[in-house]
C-alpha atoms as a PDB file:
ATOM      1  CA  UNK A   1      69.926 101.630  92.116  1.00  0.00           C
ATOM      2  CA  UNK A   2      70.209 103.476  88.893  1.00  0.00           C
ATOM      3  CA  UNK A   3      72.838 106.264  90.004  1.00  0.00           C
ATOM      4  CA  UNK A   4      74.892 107.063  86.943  1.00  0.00           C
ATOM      5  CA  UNK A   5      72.633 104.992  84.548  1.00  0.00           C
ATOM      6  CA  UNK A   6      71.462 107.086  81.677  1.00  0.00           C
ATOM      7  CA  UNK A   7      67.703 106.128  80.427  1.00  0.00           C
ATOM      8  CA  UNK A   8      65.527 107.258  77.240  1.00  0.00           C
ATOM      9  CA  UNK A   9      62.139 107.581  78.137  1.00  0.00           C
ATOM     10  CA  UNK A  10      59.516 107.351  74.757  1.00  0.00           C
ATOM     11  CA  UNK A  11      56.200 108.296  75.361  1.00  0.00           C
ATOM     12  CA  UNK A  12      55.336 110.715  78.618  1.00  0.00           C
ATOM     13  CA  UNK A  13      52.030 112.803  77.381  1.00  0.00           C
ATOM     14  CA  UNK A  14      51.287 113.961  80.995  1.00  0.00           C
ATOM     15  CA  UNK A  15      51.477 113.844  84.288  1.00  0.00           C
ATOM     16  CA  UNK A  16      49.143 110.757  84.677  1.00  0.00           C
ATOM     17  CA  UNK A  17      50.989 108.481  81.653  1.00  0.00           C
ATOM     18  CA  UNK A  18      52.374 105.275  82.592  1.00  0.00           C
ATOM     19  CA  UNK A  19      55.948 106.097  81.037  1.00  0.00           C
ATOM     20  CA  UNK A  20      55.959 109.062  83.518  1.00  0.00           C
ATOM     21  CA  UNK A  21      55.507 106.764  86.044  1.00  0.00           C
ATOM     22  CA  UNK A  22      58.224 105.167  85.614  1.00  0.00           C
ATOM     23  CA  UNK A  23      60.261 108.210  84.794  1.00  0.00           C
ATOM     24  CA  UNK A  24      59.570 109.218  88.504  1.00  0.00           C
ATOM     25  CA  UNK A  25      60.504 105.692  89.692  1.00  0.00           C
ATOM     26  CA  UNK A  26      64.419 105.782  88.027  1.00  0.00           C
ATOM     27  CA  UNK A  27      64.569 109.840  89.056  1.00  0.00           C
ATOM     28  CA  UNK A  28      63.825 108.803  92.538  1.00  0.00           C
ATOM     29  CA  UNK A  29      66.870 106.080  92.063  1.00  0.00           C
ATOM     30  CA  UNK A  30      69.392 108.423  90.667  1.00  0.00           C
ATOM     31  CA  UNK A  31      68.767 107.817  86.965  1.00  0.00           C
ATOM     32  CA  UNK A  32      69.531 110.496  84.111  1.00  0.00           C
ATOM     33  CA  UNK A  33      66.567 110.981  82.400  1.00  0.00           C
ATOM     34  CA  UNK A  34      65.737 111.729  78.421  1.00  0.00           C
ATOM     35  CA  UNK A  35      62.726 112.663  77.022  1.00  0.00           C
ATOM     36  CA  UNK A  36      60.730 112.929  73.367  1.00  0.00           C
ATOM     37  CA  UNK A  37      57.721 114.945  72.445  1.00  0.00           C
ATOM     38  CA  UNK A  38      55.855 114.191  69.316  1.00  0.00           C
ATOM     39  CA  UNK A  39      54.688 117.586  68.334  1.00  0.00           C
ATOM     40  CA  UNK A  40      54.570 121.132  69.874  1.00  0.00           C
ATOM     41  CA  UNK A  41      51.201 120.703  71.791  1.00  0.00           C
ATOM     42  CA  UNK A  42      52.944 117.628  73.783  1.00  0.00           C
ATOM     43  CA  UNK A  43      55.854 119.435  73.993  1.00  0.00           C
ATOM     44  CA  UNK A  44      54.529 122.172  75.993  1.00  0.00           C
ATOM     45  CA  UNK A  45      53.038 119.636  78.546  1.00  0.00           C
ATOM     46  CA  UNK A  46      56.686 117.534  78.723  1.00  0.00           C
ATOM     47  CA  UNK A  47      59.266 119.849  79.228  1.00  0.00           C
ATOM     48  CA  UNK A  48      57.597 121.042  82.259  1.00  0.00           C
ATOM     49  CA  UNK A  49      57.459 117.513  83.380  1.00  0.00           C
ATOM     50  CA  UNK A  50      61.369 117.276  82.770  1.00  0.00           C
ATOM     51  CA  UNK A  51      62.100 120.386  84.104  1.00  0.00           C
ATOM     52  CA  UNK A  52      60.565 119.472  87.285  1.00  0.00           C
ATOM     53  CA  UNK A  53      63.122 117.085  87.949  1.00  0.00           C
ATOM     54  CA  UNK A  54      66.058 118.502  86.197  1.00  0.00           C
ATOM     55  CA  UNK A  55      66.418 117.092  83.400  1.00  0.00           C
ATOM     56  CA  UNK A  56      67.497 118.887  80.375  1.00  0.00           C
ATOM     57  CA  UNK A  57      66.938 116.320  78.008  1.00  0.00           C
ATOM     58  CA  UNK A  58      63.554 116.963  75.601  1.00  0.00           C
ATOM     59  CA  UNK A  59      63.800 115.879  72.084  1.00  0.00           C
ATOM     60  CA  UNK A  60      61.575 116.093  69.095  1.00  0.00           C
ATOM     61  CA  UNK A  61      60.786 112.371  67.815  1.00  0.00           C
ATOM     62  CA  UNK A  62      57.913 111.394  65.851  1.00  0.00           C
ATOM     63  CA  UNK A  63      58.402 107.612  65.674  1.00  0.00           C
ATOM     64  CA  UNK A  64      56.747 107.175  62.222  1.00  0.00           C
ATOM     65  CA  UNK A  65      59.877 108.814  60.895  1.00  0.00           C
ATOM     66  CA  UNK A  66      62.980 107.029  60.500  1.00  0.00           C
ATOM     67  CA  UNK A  67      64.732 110.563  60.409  1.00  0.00           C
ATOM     68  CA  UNK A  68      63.998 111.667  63.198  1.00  0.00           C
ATOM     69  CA  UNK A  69      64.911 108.516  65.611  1.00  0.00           C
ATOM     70  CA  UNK A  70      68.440 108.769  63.960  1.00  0.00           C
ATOM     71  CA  UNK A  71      68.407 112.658  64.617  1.00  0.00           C
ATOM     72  CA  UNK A  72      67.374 111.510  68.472  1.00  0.00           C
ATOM     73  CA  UNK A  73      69.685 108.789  68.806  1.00  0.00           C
ATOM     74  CA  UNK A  74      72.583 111.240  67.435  1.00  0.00           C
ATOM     75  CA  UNK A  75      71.454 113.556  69.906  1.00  0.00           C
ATOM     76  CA  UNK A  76      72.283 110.578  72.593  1.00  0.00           C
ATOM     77  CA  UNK A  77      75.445 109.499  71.676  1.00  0.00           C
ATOM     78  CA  UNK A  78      76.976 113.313  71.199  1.00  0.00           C
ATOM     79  CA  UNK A  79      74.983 113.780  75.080  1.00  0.00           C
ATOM     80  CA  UNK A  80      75.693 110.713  76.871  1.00  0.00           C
ATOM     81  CA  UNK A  81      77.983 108.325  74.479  1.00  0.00           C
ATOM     82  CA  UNK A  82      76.060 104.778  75.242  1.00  0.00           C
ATOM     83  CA  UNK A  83      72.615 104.493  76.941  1.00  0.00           C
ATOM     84  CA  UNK A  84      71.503 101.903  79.864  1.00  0.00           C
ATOM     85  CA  UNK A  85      68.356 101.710  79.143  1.00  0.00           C
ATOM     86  CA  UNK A  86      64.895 102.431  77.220  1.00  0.00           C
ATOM     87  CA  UNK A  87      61.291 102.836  78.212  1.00  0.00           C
ATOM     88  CA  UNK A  88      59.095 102.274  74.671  1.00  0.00           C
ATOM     89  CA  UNK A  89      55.732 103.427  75.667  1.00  0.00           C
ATOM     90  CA  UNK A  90      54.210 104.021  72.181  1.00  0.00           C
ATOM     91  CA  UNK A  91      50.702 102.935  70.857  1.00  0.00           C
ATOM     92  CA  UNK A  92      48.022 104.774  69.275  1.00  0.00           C
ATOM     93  CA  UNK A  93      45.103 103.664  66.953  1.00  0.00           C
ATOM     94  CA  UNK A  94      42.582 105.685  65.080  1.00  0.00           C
ATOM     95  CA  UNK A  95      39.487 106.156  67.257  1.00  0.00           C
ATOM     96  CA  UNK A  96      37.259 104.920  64.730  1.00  0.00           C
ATOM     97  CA  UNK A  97      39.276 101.813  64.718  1.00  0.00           C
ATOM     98  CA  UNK A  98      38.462 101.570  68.455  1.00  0.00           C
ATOM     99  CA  UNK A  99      34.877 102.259  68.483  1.00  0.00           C
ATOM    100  CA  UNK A 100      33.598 100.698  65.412  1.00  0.00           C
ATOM    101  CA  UNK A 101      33.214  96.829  64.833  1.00  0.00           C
ATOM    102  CA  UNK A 102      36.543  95.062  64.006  1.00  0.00           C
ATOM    103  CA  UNK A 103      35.732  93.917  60.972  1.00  0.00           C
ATOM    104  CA  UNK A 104      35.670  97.163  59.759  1.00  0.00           C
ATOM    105  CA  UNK A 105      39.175  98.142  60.811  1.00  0.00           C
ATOM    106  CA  UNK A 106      40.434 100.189  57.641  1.00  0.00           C
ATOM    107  CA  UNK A 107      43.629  99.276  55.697  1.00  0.00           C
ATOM    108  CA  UNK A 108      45.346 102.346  56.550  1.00  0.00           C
ATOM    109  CA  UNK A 109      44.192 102.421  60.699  1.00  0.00           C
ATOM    110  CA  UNK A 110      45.135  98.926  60.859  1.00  0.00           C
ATOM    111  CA  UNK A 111      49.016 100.137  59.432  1.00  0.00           C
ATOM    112  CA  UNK A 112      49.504 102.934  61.596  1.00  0.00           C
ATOM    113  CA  UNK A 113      48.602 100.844  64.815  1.00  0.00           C
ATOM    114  CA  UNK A 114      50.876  98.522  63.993  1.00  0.00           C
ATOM    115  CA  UNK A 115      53.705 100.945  62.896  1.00  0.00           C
ATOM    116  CA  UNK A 116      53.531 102.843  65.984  1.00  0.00           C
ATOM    117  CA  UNK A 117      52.510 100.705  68.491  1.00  0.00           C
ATOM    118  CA  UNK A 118      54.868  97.642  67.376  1.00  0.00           C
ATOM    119  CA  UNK A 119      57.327  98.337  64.504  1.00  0.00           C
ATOM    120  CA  UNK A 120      58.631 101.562  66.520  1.00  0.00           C
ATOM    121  CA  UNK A 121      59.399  98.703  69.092  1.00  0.00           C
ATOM    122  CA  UNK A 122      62.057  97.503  66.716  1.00  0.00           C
ATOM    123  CA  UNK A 123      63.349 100.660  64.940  1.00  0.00           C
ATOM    124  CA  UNK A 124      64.145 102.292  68.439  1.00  0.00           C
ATOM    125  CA  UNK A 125      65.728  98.902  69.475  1.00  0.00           C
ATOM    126  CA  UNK A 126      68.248  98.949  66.425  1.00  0.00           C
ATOM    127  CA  UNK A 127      69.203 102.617  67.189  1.00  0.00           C
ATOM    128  CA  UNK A 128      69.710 101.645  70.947  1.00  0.00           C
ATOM    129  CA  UNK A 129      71.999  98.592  70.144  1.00  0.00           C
ATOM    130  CA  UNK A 130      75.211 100.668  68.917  1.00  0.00           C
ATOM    131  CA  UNK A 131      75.125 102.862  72.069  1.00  0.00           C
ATOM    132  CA  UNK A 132      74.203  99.208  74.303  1.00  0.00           C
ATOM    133  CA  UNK A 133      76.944  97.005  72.603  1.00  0.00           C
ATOM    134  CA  UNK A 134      79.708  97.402  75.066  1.00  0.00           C
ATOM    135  CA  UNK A 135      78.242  96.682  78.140  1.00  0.00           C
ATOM    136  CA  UNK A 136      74.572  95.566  77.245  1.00  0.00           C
ATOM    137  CA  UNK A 137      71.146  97.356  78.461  1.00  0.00           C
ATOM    138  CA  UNK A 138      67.991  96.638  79.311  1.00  0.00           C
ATOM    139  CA  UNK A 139      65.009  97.988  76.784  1.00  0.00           C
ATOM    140  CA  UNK A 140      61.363  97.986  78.773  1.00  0.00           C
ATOM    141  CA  UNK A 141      57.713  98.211  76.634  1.00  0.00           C
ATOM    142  CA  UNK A 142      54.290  98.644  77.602  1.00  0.00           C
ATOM    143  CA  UNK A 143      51.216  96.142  76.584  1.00  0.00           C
ATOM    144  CA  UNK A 144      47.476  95.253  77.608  1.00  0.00           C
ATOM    145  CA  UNK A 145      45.795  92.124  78.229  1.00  0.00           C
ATOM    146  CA  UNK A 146      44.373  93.281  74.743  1.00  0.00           C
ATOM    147  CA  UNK A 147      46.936  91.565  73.526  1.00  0.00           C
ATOM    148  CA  UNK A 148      45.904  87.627  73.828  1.00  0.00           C
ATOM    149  CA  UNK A 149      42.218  88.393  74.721  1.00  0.00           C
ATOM    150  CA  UNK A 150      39.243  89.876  73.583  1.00  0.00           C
ATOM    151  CA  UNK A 151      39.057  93.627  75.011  1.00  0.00           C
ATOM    152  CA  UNK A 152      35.665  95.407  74.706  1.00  0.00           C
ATOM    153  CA  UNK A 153      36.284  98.424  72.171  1.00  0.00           C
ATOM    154  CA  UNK A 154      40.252  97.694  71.883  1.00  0.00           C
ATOM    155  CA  UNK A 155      39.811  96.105  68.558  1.00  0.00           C
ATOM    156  CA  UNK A 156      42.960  96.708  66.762  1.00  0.00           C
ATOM    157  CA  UNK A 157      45.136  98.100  69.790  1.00  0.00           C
ATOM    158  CA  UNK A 158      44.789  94.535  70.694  1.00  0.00           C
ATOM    159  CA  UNK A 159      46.234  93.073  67.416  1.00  0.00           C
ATOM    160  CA  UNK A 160      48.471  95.746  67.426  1.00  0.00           C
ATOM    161  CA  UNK A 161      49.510  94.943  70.916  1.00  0.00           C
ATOM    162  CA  UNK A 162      50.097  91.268  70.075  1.00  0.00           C
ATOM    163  CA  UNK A 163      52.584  91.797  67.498  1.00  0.00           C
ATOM    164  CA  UNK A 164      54.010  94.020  70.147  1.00  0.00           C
ATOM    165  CA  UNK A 165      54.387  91.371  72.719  1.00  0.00           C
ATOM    166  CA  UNK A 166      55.740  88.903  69.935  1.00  0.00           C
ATOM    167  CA  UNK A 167      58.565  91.336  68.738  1.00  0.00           C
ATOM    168  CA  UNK A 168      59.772  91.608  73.167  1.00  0.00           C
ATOM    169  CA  UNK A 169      60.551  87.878  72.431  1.00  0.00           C
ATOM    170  CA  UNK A 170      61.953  87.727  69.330  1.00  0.00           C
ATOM    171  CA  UNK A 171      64.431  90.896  69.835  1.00  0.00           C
ATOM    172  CA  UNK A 172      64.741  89.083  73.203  1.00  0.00           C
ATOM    173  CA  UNK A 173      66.422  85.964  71.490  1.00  0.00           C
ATOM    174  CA  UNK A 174      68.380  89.001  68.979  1.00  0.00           C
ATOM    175  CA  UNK A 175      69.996  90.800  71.060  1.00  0.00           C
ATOM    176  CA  UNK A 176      70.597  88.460  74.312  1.00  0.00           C
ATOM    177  CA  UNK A 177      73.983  88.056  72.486  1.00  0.00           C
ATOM    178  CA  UNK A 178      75.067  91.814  72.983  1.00  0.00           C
ATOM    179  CA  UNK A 179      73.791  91.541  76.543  1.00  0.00           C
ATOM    180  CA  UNK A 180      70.640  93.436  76.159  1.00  0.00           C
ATOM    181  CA  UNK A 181      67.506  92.540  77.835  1.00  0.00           C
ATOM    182  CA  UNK A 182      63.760  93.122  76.360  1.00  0.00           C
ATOM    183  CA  UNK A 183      60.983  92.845  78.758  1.00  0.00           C
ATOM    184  CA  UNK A 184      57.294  94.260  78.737  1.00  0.00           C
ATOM    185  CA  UNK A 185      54.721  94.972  81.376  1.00  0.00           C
ATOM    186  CA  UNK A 186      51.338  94.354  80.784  1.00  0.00           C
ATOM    187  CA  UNK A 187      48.991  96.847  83.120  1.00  0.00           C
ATOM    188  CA  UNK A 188      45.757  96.710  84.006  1.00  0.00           C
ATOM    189  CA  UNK A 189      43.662 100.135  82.902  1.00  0.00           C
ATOM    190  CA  UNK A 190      44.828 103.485  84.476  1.00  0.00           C
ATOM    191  CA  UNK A 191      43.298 106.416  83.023  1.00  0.00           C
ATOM    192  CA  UNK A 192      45.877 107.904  81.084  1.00  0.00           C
ATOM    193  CA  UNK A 193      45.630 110.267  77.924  1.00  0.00           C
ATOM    194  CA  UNK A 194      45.781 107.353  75.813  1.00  0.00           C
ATOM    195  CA  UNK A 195      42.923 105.110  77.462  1.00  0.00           C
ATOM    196  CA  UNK A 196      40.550 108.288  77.340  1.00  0.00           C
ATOM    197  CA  UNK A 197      40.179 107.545  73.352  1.00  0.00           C
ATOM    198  CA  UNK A 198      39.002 103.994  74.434  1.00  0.00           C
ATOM    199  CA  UNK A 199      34.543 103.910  74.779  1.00  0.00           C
ATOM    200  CA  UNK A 200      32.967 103.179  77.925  1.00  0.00           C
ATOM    201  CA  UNK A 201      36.493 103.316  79.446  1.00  0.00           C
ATOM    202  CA  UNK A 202      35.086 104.282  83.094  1.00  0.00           C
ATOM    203  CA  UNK A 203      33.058 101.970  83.218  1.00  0.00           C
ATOM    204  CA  UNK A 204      36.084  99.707  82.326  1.00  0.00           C
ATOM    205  CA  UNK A 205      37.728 100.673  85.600  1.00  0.00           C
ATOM    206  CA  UNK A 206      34.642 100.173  87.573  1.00  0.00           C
ATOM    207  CA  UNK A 207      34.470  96.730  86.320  1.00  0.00           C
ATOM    208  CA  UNK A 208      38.330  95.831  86.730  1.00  0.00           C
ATOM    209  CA  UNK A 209      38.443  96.945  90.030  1.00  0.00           C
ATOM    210  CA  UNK A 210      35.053  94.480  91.119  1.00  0.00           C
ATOM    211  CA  UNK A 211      36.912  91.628  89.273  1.00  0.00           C
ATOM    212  CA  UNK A 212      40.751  91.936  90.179  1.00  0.00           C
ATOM    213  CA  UNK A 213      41.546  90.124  93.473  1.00  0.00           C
ATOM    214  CA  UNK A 214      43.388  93.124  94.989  1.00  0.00           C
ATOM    215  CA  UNK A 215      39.947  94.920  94.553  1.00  0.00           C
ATOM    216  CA  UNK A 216      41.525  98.316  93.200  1.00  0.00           C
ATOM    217  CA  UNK A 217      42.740  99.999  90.062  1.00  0.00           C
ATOM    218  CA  UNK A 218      46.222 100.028  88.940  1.00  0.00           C
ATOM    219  CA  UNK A 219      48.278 103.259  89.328  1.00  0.00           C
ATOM    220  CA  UNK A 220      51.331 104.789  87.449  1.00  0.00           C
ATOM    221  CA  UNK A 221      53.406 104.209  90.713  1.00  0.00           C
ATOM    222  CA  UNK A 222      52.564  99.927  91.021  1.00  0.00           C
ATOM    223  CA  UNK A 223      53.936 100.168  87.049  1.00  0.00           C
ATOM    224  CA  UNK A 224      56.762 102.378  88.033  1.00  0.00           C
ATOM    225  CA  UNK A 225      57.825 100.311  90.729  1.00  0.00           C
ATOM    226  CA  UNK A 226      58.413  97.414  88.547  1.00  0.00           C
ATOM    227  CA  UNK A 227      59.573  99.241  85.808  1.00  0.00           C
ATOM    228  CA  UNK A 228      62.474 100.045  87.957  1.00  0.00           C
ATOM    229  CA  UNK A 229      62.848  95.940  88.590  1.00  0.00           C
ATOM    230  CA  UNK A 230      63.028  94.971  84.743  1.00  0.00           C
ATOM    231  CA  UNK A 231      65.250  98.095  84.294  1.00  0.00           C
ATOM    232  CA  UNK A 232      67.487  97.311  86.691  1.00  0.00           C
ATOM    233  CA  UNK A 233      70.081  94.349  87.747  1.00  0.00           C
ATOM    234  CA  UNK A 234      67.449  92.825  89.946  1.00  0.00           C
ATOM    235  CA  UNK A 235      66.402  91.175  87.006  1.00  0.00           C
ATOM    236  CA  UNK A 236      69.695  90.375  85.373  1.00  0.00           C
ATOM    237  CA  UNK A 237      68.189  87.124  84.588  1.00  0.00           C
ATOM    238  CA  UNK A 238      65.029  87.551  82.843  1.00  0.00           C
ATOM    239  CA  UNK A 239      64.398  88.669  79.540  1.00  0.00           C
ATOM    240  CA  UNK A 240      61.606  88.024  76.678  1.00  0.00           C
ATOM    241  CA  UNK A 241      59.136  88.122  79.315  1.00  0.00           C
ATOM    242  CA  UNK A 242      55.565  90.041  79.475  1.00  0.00           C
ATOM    243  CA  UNK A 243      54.956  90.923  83.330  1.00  0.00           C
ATOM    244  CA  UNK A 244      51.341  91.254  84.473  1.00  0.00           C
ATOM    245  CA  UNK A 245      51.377  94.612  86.832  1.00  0.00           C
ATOM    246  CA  UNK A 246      47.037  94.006  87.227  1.00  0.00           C
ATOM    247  CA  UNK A 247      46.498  93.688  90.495  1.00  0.00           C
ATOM    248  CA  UNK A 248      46.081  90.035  89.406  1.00  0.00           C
ATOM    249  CA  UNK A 249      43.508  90.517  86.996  1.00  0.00           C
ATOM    250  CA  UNK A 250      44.143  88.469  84.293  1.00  0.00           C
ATOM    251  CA  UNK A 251      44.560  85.219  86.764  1.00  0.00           C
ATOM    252  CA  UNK A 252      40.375  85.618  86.988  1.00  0.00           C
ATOM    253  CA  UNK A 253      38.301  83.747  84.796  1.00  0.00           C
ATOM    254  CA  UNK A 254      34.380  84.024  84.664  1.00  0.00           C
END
């Protein structure tokens, strides 16, 4: 399905993360695969990852600075010339943040949720545009049922994830005129890197599992597998959208 389509991947921490998932999903469809690292401790657990499956393509990109996207996204077009796709799967919030009561969410942790976990959204979007414009693209995110609900302990990852969610539709209705597509999947806990800074986050599982109709957990392969569907031309027709990949979760109520 994605033979000869060229896709950055944002995000991959480990073996386990969601964004490596998907990775797996468009390498197992004939994709060519690129890859960022944020510093040199993540770097040293992604370009094994990469190199596992071929791909020469690791890049240093801290999305906090504008600098470095550009020097990323230069990187792409002297590689590859235009892009197909993007897989944004950025958030992070101070752990404080997470574990203390909302109300006390500082100033500066509520910022840097919101720059990394949303605004990066849009910054990466711009750079991908230029290298889209000719023949359009497809850019995928990640979100939580955070997002529009109250999460135990997700505090400002939630508000964070709700801007998120609101900037898939509004760069949906921006750049639907160069033919590029903005879509997010919204999936139920899976015990990535990320989710381990979340309290009581086991016990999370435990619970999700009892409540969700398929009576299981989530796993990077269920998000990877749909990934490949909003990626791909199978959903040449949908954009804007946030796709529950829960295991119907969030159809429960009480």
């Amino acid at each position: 399905m994605f033979e000869g389509k060229r896709v950055l991947v944002l995000g991959v921490a480990n073996d386990r993360s969601i964004a490596w998932g998907i990775a797996e999903a468009l390498h197992r469809e004939g994709a060519e695969l690129a890859f960022n690292y944020l510093n040199e401790a993540l770097e040293r657990r992604v370009r094994p990852l990469a190199e596992s499956i071929g791909c020469p393509n690791v890049f240093p990109c801290d999305v906090q600075q504008e600098d470095q996207i550009d020097a990323l996204f230069d990187e792409l077009k002297a590689r590859w010339g235009t892009i197909d796709a993007v897989v944004h799967s950025l958030a992070y919030a101070e752990k404080e943040d997470l574990s203390n009561r909302f109300v006390n969410t500082t100033r500066q942790g509520f910022q840097t949720a919101l720059d990394i976990s949303a605004y990066s959204l849009i910054s990466v979007a711009k750079r991908a545009l230029p290298l889209m414009s000719d023949k359009g693209g497809s850019i995928l995110t990640l979100t939580y049922l955070g997002a529009e609900r109250v999460v135990k302990n997700y505090n400002v990852m939630g508000v964070a994830k709700a801007a998120l969610e609101a900037s898939v539709r509004y760069l949906a209705a921006d750049l639907g005129q160069n033919n590029i597509r903005v879509n997010a999947i919204s999936a139920g806990p899976i015990k990535t890197l990320a989710a381990s800074g979340i309290p009581q986050f086991r016990e999370m599982l435990h619970a999700f599992a009892e409540a969700a109709p398929l009576k299981r957990n989530v796993t990077t392969e269920d998000v990877g597998n749909t990934g490949l569907y909003l990626l791909g031309p199978l959903s040449s027709g949908v954009t804007g959208e946030v796709l529950y990949v829960d295991c119907g979760f969030n159809i429960m109520g009480m």
